[in-house]
PDB file of N, CA and C in Angstrom:
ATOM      1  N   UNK A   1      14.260  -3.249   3.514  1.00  0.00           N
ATOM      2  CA  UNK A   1      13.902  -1.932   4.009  1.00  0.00           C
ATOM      3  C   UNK A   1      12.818  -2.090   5.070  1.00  0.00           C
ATOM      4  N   UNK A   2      12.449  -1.534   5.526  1.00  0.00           N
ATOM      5  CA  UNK A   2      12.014  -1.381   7.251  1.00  0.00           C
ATOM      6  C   UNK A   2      10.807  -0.049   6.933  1.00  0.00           C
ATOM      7  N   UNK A   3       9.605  -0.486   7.072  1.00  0.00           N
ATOM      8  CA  UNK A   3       8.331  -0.388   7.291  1.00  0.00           C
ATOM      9  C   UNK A   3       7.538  -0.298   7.964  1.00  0.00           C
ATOM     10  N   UNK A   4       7.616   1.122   8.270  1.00  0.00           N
ATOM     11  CA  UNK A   4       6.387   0.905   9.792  1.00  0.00           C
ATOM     12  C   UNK A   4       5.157   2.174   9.750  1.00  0.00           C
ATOM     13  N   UNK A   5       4.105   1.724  10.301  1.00  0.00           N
ATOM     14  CA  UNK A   5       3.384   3.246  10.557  1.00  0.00           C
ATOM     15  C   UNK A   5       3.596   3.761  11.586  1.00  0.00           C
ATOM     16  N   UNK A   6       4.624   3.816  12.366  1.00  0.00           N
ATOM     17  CA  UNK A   6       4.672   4.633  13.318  1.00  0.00           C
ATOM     18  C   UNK A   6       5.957   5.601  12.960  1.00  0.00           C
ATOM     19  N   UNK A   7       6.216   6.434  14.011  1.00  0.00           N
ATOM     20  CA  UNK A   7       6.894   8.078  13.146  1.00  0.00           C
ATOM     21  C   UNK A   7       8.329   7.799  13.976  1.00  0.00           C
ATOM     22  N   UNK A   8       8.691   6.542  15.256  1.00  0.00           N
ATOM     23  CA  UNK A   8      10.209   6.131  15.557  1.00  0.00           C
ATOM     24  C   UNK A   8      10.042   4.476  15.522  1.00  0.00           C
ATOM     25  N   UNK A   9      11.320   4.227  15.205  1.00  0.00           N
ATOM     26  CA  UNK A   9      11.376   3.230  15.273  1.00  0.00           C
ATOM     27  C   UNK A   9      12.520   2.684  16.795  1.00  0.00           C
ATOM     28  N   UNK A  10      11.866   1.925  17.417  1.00  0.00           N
ATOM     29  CA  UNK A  10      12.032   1.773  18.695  1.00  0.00           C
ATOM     30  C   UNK A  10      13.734   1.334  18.922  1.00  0.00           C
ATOM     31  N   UNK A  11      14.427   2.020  19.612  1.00  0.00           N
ATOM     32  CA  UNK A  11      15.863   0.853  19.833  1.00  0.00           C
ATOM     33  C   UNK A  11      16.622   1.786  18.552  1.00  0.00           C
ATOM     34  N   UNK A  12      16.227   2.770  18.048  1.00  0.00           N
ATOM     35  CA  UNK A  12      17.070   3.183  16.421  1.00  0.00           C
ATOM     36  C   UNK A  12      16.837   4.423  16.231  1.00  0.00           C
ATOM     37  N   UNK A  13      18.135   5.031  16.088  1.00  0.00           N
ATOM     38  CA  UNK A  13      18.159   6.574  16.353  1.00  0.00           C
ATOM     39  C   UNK A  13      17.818   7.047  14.423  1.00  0.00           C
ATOM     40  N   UNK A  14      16.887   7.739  14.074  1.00  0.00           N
ATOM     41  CA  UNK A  14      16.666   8.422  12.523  1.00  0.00           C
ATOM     42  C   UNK A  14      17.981   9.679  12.352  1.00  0.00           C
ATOM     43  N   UNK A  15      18.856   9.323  11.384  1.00  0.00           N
ATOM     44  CA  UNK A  15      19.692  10.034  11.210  1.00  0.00           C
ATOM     45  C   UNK A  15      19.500  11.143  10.339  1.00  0.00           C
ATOM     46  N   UNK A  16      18.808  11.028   9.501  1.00  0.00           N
ATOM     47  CA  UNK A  16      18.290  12.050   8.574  1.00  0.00           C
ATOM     48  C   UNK A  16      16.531  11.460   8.041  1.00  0.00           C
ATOM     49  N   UNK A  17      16.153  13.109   7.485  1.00  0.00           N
ATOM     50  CA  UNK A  17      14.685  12.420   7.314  1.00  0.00           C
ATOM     51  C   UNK A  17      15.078  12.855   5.509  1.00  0.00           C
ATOM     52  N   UNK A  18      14.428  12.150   4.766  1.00  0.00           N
ATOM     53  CA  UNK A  18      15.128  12.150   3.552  1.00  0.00           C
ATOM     54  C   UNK A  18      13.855  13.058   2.175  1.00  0.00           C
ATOM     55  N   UNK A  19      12.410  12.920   3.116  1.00  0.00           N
ATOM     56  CA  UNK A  19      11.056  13.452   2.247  1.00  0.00           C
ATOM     57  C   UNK A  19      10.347  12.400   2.038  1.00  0.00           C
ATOM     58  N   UNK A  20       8.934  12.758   1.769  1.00  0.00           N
ATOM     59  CA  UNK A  20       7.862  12.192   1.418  1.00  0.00           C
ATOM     60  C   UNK A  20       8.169  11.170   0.544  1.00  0.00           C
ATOM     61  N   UNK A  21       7.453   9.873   0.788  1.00  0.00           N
ATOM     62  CA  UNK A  21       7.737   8.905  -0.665  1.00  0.00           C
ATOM     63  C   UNK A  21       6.386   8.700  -0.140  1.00  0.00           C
ATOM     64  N   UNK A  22       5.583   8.209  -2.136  1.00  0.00           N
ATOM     65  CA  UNK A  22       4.430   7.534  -1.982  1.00  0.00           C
ATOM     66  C   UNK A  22       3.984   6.449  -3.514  1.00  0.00           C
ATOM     67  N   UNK A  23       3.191   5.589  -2.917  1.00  0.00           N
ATOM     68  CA  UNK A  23       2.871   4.873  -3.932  1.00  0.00           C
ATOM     69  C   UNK A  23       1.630   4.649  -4.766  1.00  0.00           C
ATOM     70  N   UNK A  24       1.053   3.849  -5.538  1.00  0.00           N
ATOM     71  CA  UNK A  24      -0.255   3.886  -5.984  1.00  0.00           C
ATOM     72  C   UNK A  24      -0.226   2.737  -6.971  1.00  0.00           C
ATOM     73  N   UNK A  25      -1.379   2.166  -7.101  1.00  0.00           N
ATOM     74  CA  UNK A  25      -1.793   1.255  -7.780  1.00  0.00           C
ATOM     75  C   UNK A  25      -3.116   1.318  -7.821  1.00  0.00           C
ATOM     76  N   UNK A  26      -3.917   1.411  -9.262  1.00  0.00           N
ATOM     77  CA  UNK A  26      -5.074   0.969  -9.881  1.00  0.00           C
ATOM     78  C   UNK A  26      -5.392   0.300 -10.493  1.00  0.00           C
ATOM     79  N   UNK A  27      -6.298  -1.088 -10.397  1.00  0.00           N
ATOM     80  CA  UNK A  27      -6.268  -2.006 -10.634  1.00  0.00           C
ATOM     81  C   UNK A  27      -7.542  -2.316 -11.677  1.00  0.00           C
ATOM     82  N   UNK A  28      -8.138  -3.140 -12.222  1.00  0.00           N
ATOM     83  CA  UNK A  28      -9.314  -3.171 -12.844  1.00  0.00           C
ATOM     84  C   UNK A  28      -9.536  -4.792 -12.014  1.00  0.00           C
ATOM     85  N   UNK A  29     -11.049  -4.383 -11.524  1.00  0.00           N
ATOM     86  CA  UNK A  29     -11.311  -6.179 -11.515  1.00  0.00           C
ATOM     87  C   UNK A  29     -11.918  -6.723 -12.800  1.00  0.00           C
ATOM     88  N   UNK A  30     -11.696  -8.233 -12.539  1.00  0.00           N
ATOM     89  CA  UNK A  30     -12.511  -8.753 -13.672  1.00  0.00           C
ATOM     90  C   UNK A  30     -13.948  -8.377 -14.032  1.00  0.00           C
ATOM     91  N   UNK A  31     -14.370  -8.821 -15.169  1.00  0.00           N
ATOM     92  CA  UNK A  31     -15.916  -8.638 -14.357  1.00  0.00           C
ATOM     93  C   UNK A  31     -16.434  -9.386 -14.476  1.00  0.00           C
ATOM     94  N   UNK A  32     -16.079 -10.874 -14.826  1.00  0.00           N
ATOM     95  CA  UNK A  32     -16.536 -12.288 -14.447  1.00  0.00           C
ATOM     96  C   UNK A  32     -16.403 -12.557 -12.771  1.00  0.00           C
ATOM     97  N   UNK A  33     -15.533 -12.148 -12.179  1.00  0.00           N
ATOM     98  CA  UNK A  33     -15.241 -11.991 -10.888  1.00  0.00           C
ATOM     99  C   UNK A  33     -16.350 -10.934 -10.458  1.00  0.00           C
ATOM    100  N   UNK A  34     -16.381  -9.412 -10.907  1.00  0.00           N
ATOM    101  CA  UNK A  34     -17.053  -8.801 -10.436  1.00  0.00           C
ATOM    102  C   UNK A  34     -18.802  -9.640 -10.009  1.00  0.00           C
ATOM    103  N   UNK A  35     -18.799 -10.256 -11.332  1.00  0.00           N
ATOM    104  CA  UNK A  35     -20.674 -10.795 -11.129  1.00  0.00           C
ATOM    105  C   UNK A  35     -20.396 -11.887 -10.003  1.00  0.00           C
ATOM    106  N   UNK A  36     -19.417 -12.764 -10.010  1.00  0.00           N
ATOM    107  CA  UNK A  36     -19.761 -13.760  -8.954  1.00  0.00           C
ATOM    108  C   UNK A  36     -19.594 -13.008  -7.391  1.00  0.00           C
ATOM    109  N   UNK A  37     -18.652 -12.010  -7.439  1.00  0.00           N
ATOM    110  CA  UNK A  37     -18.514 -11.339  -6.115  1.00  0.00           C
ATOM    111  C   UNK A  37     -19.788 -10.748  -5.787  1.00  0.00           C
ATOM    112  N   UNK A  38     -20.336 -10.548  -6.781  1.00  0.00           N
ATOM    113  CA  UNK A  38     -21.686  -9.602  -6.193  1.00  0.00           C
ATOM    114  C   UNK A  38     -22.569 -10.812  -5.883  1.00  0.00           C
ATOM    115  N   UNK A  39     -22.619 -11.771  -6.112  1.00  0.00           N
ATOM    116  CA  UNK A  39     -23.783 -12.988  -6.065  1.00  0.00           C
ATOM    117  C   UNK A  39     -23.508 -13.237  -4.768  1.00  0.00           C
ATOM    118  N   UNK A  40     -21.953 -13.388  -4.433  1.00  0.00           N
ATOM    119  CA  UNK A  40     -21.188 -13.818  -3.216  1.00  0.00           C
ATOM    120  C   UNK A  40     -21.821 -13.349  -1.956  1.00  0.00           C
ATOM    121  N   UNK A  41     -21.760 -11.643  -2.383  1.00  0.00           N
ATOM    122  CA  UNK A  41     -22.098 -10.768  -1.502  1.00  0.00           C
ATOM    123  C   UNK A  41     -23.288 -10.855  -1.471  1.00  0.00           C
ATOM    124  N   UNK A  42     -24.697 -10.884  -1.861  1.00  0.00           N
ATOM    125  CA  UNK A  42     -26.011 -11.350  -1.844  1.00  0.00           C
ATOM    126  C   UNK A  42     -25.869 -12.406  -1.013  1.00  0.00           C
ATOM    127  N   UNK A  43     -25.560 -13.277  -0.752  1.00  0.00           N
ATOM    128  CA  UNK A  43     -25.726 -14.630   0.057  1.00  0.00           C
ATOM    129  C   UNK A  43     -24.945 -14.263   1.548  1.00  0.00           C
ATOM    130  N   UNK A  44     -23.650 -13.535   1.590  1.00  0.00           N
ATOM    131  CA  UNK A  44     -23.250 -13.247   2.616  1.00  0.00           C
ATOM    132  C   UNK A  44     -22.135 -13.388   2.722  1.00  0.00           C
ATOM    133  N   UNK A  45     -21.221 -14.031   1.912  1.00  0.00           N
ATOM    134  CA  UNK A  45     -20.171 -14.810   1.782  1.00  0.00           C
ATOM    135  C   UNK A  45     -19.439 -13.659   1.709  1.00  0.00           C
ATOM    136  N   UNK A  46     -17.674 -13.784   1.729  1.00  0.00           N
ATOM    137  CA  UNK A  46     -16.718 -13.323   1.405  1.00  0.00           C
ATOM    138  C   UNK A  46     -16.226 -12.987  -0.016  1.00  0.00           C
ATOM    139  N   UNK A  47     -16.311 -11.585  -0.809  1.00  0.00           N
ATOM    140  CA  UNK A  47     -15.394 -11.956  -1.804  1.00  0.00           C
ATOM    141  C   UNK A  47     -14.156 -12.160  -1.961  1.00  0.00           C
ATOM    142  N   UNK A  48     -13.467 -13.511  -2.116  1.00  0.00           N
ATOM    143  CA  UNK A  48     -12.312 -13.582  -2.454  1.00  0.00           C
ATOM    144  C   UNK A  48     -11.471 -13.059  -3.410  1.00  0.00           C
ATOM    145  N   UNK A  49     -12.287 -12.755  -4.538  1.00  0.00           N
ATOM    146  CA  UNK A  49     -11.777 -12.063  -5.639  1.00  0.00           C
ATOM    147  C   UNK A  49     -11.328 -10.663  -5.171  1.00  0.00           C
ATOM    148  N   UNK A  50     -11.956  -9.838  -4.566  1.00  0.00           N
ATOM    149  CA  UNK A  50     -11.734  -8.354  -4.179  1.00  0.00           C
ATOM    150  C   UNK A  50     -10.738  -8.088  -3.183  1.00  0.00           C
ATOM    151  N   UNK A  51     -11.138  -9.391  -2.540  1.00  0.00           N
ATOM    152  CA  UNK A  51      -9.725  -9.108  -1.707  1.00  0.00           C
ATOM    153  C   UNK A  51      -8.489  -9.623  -2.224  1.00  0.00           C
ATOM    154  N   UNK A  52      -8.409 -10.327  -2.920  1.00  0.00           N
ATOM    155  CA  UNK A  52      -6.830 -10.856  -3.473  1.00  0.00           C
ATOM    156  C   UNK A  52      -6.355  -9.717  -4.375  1.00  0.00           C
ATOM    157  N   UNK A  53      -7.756  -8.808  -4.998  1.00  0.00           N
ATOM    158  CA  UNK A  53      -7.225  -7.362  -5.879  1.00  0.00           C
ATOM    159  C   UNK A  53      -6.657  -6.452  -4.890  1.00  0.00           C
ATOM    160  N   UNK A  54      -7.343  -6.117  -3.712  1.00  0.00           N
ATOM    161  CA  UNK A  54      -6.860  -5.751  -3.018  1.00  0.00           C
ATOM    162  C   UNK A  54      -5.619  -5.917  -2.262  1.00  0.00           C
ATOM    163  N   UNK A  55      -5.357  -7.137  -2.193  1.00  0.00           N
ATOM    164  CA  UNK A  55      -3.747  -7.121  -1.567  1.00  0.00           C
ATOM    165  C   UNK A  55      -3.015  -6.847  -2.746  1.00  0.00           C
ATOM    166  N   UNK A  56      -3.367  -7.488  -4.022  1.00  0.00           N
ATOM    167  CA  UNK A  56      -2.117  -7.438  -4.817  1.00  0.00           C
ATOM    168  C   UNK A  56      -1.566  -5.848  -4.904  1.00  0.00           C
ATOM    169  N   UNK A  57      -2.831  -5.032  -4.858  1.00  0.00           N
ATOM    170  CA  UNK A  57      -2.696  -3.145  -5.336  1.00  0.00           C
ATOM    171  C   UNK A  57      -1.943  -3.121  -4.072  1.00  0.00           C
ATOM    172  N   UNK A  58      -2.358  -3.256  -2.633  1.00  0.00           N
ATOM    173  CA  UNK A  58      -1.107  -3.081  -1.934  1.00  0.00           C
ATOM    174  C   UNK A  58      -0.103  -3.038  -1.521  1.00  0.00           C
ATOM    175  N   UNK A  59       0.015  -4.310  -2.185  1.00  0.00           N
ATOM    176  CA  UNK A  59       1.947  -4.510  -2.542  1.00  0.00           C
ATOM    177  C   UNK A  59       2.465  -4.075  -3.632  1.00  0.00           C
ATOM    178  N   UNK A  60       1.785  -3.390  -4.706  1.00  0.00           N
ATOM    179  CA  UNK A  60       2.234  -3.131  -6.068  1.00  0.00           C
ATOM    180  C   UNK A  60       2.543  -1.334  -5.492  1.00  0.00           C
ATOM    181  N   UNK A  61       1.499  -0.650  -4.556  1.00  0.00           N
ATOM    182  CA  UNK A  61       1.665   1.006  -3.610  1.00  0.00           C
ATOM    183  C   UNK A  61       2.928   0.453  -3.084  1.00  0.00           C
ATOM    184  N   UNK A  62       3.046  -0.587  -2.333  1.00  0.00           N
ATOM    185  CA  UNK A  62       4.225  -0.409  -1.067  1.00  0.00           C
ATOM    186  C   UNK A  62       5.762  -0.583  -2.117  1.00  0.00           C
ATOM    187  N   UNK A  63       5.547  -0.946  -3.125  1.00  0.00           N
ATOM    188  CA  UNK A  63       7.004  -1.497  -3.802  1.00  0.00           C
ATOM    189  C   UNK A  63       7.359  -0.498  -3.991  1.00  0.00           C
ATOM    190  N   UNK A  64       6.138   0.437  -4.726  1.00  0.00           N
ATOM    191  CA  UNK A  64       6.579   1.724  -5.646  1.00  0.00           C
ATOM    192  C   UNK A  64       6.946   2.933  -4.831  1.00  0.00           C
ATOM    193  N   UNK A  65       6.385   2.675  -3.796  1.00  0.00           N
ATOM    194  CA  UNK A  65       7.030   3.680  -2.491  1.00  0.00           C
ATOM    195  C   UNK A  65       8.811   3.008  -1.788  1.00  0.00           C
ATOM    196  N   UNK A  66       8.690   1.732  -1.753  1.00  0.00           N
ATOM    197  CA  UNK A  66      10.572   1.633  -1.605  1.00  0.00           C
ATOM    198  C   UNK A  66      11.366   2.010  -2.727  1.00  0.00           C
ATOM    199  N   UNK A  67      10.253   2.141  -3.662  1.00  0.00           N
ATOM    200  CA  UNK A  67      11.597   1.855  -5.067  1.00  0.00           C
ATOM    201  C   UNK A  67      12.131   3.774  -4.510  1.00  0.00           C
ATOM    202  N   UNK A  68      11.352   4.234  -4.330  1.00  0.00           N
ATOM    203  CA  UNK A  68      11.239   5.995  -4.274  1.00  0.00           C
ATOM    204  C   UNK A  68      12.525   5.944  -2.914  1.00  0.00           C
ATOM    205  N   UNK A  69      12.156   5.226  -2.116  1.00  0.00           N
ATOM    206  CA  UNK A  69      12.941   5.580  -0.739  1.00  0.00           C
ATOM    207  C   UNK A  69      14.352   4.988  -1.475  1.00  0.00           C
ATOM    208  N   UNK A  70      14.731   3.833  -1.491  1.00  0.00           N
ATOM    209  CA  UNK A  70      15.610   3.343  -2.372  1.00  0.00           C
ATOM    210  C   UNK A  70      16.692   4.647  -2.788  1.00  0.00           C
ATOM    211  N   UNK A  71      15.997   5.126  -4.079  1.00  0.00           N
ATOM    212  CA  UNK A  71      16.270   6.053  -4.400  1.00  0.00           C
ATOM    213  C   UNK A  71      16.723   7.278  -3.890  1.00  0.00           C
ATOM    214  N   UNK A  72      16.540   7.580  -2.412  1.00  0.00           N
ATOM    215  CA  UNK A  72      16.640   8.651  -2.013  1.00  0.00           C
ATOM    216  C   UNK A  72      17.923   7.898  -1.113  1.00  0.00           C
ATOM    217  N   UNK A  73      18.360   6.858  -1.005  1.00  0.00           N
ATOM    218  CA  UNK A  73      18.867   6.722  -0.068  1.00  0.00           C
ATOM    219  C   UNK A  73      18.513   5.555   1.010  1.00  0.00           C
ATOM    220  N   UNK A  74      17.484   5.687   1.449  1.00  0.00           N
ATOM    221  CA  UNK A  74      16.617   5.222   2.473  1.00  0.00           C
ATOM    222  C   UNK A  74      16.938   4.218   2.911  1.00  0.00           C
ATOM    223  N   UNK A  75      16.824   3.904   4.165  1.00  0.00           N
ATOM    224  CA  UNK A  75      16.968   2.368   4.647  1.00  0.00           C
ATOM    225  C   UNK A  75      15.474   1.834   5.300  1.00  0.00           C
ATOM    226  N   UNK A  76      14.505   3.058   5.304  1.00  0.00           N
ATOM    227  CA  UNK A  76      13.425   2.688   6.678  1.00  0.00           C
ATOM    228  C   UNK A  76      12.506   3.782   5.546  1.00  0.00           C
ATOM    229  N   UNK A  77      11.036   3.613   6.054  1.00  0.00           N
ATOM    230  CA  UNK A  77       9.848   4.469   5.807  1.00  0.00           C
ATOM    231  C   UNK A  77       9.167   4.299   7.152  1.00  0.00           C
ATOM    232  N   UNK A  78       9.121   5.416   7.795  1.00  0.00           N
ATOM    233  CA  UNK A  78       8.173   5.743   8.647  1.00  0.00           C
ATOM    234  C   UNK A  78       6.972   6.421   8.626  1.00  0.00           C
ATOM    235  N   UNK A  79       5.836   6.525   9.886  1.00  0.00           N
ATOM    236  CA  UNK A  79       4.346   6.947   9.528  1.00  0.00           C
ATOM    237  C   UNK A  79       3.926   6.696   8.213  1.00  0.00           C
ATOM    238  N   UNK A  80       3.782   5.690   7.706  1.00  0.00           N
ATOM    239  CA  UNK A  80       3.202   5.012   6.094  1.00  0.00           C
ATOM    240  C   UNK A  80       1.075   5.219   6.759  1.00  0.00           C
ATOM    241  N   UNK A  81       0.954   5.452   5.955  1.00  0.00           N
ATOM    242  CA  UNK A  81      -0.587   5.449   5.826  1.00  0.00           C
ATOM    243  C   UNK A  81      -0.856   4.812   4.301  1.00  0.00           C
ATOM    244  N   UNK A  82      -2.066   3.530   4.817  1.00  0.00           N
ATOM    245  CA  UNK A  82      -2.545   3.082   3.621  1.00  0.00           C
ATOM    246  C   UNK A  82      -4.092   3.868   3.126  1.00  0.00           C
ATOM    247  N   UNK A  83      -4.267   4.204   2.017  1.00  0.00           N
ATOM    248  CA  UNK A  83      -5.838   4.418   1.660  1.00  0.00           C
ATOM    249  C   UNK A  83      -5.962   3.400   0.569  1.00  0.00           C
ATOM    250  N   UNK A  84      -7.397   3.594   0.572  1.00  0.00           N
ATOM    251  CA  UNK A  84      -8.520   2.751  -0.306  1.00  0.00           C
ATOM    252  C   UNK A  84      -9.382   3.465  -0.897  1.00  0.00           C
ATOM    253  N   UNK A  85      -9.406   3.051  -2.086  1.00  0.00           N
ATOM    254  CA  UNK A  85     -10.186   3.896  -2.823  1.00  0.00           C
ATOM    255  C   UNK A  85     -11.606   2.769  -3.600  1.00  0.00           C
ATOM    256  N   UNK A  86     -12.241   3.172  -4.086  1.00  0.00           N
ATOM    257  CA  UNK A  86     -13.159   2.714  -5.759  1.00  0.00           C
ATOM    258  C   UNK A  86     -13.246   4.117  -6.461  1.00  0.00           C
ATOM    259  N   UNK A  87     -12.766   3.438  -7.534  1.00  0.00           N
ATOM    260  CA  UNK A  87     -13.146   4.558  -8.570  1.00  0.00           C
ATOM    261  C   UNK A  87     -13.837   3.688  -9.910  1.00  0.00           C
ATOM    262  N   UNK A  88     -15.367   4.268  -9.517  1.00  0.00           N
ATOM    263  CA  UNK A  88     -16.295   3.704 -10.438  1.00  0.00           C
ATOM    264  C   UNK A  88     -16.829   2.812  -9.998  1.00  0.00           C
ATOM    265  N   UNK A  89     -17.268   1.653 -10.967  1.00  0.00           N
ATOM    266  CA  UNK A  89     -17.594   0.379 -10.465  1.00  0.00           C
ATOM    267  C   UNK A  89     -16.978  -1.074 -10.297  1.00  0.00           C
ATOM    268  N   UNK A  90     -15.481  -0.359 -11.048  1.00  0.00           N
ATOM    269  CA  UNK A  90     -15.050  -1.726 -10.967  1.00  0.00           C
ATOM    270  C   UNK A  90     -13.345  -1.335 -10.767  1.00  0.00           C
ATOM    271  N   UNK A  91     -13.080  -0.528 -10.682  1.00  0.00           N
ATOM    272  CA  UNK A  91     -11.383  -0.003 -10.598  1.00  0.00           C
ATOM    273  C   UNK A  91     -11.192  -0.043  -8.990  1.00  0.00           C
ATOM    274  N   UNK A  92     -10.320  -0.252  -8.833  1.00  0.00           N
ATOM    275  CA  UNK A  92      -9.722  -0.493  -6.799  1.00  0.00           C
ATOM    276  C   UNK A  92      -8.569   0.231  -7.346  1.00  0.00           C
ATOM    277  N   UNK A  93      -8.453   1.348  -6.240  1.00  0.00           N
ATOM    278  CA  UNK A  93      -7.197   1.972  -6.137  1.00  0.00           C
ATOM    279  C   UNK A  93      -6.796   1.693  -4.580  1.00  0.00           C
ATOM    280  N   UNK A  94      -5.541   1.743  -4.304  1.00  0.00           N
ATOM    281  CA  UNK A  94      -4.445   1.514  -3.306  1.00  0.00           C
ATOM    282  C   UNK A  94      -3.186   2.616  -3.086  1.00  0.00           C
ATOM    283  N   UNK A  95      -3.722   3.599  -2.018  1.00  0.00           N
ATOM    284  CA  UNK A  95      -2.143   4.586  -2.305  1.00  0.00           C
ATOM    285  C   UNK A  95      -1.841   4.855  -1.143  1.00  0.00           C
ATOM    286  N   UNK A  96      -0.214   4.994  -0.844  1.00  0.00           N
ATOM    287  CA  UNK A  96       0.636   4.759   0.259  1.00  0.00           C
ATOM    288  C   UNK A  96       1.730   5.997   0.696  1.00  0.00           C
ATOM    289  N   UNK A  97       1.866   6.618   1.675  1.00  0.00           N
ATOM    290  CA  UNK A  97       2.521   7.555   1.497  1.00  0.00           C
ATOM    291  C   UNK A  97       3.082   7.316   3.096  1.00  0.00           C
ATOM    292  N   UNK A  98       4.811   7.465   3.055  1.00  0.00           N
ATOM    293  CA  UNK A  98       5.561   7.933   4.455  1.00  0.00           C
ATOM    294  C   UNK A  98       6.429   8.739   4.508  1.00  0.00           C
ATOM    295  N   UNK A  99       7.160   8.620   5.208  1.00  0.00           N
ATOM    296  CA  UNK A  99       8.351   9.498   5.493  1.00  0.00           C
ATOM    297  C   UNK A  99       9.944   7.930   4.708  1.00  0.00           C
ATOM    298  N   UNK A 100      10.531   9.030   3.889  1.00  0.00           N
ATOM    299  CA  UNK A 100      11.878   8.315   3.945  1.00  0.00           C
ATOM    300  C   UNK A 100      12.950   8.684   4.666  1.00  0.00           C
ATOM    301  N   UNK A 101      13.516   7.524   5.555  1.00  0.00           N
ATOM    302  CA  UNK A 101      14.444   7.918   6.445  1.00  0.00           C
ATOM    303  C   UNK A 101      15.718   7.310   6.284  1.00  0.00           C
ATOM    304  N   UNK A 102      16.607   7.920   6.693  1.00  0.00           N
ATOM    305  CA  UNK A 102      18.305   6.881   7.137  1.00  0.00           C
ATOM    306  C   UNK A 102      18.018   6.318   8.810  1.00  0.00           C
ATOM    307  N   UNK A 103      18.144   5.403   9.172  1.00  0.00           N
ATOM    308  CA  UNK A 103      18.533   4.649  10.366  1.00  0.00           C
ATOM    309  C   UNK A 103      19.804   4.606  10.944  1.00  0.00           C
ATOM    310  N   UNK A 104      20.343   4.922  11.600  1.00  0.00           N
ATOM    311  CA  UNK A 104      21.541   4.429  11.903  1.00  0.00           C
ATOM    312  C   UNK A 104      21.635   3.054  12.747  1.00  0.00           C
ATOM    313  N   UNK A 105      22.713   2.372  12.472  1.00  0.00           N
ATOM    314  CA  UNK A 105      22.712   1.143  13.408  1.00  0.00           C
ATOM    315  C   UNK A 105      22.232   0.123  12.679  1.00  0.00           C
TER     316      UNK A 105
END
Protein backbone atom coordinates (compact mmCIF):
# COMPACT_ATOMS: atom_id res chain seq x y z
CA UNK A 1 0.00 0.00 0.00
CA UNK A 2 1.26 3.46 -0.92
CA UNK A 3 1.87 6.14 1.71
CA UNK A 4 2.29 9.53 1.41
CA UNK A 5 1.69 12.94 3.15
CA UNK A 6 0.81 14.63 0.40
CA UNK A 7 -3.10 14.92 -0.79
CA UNK A 8 -2.00 13.54 -4.97
CA UNK A 9 -0.04 11.23 -5.80
CA UNK A 10 2.00 12.31 -8.79
CA UNK A 11 1.63 10.32 -12.36
CA UNK A 12 -1.91 8.59 -10.62
CA UNK A 13 -5.30 9.58 -11.09
CA UNK A 14 -7.47 8.93 -7.20
CA UNK A 15 -10.47 7.10 -8.28
CA UNK A 16 -12.46 7.25 -5.28
CA UNK A 17 -11.73 8.75 -1.82
CA UNK A 18 -12.82 5.95 0.50
CA UNK A 19 -12.73 8.16 4.39
CA UNK A 20 -10.62 8.90 7.13
CA UNK A 21 -8.36 6.01 8.44
CA UNK A 22 -6.26 6.44 11.60
CA UNK A 23 -3.93 4.80 13.88
CA UNK A 24 -2.46 4.84 17.45
CA UNK A 25 -0.11 3.30 19.61
CA UNK A 26 0.80 3.75 23.38
CA UNK A 27 3.62 2.50 24.53
CA UNK A 28 5.16 2.31 28.15
CA UNK A 29 8.97 2.85 28.39
CA UNK A 30 11.01 0.91 30.57
CA UNK A 31 12.06 2.53 33.46
CA UNK A 32 15.44 1.04 33.69
CA UNK A 33 15.75 2.69 30.28
CA UNK A 34 13.84 5.63 31.48
CA UNK A 35 16.80 6.33 34.36
CA UNK A 36 19.66 5.72 31.96
CA UNK A 37 17.94 7.99 29.26
CA UNK A 38 17.67 10.67 31.67
CA UNK A 39 21.47 10.31 32.81
CA UNK A 40 22.03 10.19 28.91
CA UNK A 41 20.27 13.33 28.56
CA UNK A 42 22.22 15.13 31.51
CA UNK A 43 25.53 14.56 29.73
CA UNK A 44 24.13 15.41 26.28
CA UNK A 45 24.00 12.29 24.59
CA UNK A 46 21.23 10.75 22.53
CA UNK A 47 18.54 8.60 23.97
CA UNK A 48 18.53 5.56 22.14
CA UNK A 49 16.03 3.97 24.13
CA UNK A 50 13.25 6.71 23.34
CA UNK A 51 13.86 6.73 20.13
CA UNK A 52 13.68 3.03 19.21
CA UNK A 53 10.08 3.45 21.45
CA UNK A 54 9.41 5.86 19.29
CA UNK A 55 9.80 4.28 15.97
CA UNK A 56 8.44 1.08 17.10
CA UNK A 57 4.80 3.22 18.19
CA UNK A 58 5.15 4.49 14.67
CA UNK A 59 4.99 1.59 12.85
CA UNK A 60 2.61 -0.15 15.24
CA UNK A 61 0.00 3.80 14.21
CA UNK A 62 0.98 3.22 10.51
CA UNK A 63 -0.01 -0.70 10.41
CA UNK A 64 -3.20 -0.04 12.25
CA UNK A 65 -4.11 2.68 9.84
CA UNK A 66 -3.47 0.14 6.58
CA UNK A 67 -5.13 -2.56 8.32
CA UNK A 68 -8.33 0.20 8.32
CA UNK A 69 -7.57 1.25 4.59
CA UNK A 70 -7.19 -2.47 3.70
CA UNK A 71 -10.41 -2.81 4.87
CA UNK A 72 -12.08 -0.22 3.12
CA UNK A 73 -10.71 -1.25 0.03
CA UNK A 74 -7.74 0.96 -0.29
CA UNK A 75 -4.75 0.73 -2.29
CA UNK A 76 -3.00 4.27 -1.21
CA UNK A 77 -3.39 6.70 2.05
CA UNK A 78 -2.96 10.14 1.32
CA UNK A 79 -2.21 13.55 3.48
CA UNK A 80 -1.13 11.07 6.57
CA UNK A 81 -0.08 13.35 9.45
CA UNK A 82 2.07 11.93 12.21
CA UNK A 83 1.63 13.28 16.02
CA UNK A 84 3.54 12.78 19.17
CA UNK A 85 2.44 12.72 22.20
CA UNK A 86 3.75 12.02 26.28
CA UNK A 87 1.29 11.13 28.40
CA UNK A 88 2.72 11.37 31.87
CA UNK A 89 6.10 10.47 32.56
CA UNK A 90 6.76 7.61 30.97
CA UNK A 91 3.93 6.54 28.25
CA UNK A 92 4.85 7.74 24.36
CA UNK A 93 1.91 7.89 22.30
CA UNK A 94 2.08 7.85 18.33
CA UNK A 95 -1.19 8.65 16.23
CA UNK A 96 -1.67 8.74 12.48
CA UNK A 97 -4.46 9.80 10.48
CA UNK A 98 -5.09 10.08 6.28
CA UNK A 99 -7.24 9.88 3.70
CA UNK A 100 -8.09 6.22 2.23
CA UNK A 101 -8.00 6.11 -1.37
CA UNK A 102 -8.43 3.76 -4.66
CA UNK A 103 -5.60 4.58 -7.26
CA UNK A 104 -6.14 3.68 -10.48
CA UNK A 105 -3.30 2.33 -12.61
Amino acid sequence: MLLTTTNTVEGRKISAYLGLVSGEAILGANIFRDFFAGIRDIVGGRSAAYENELRRAKEIALQEMQEQAQRLGANAIIGIDLDYETIGNSMLMVSSSGTAVKLEG
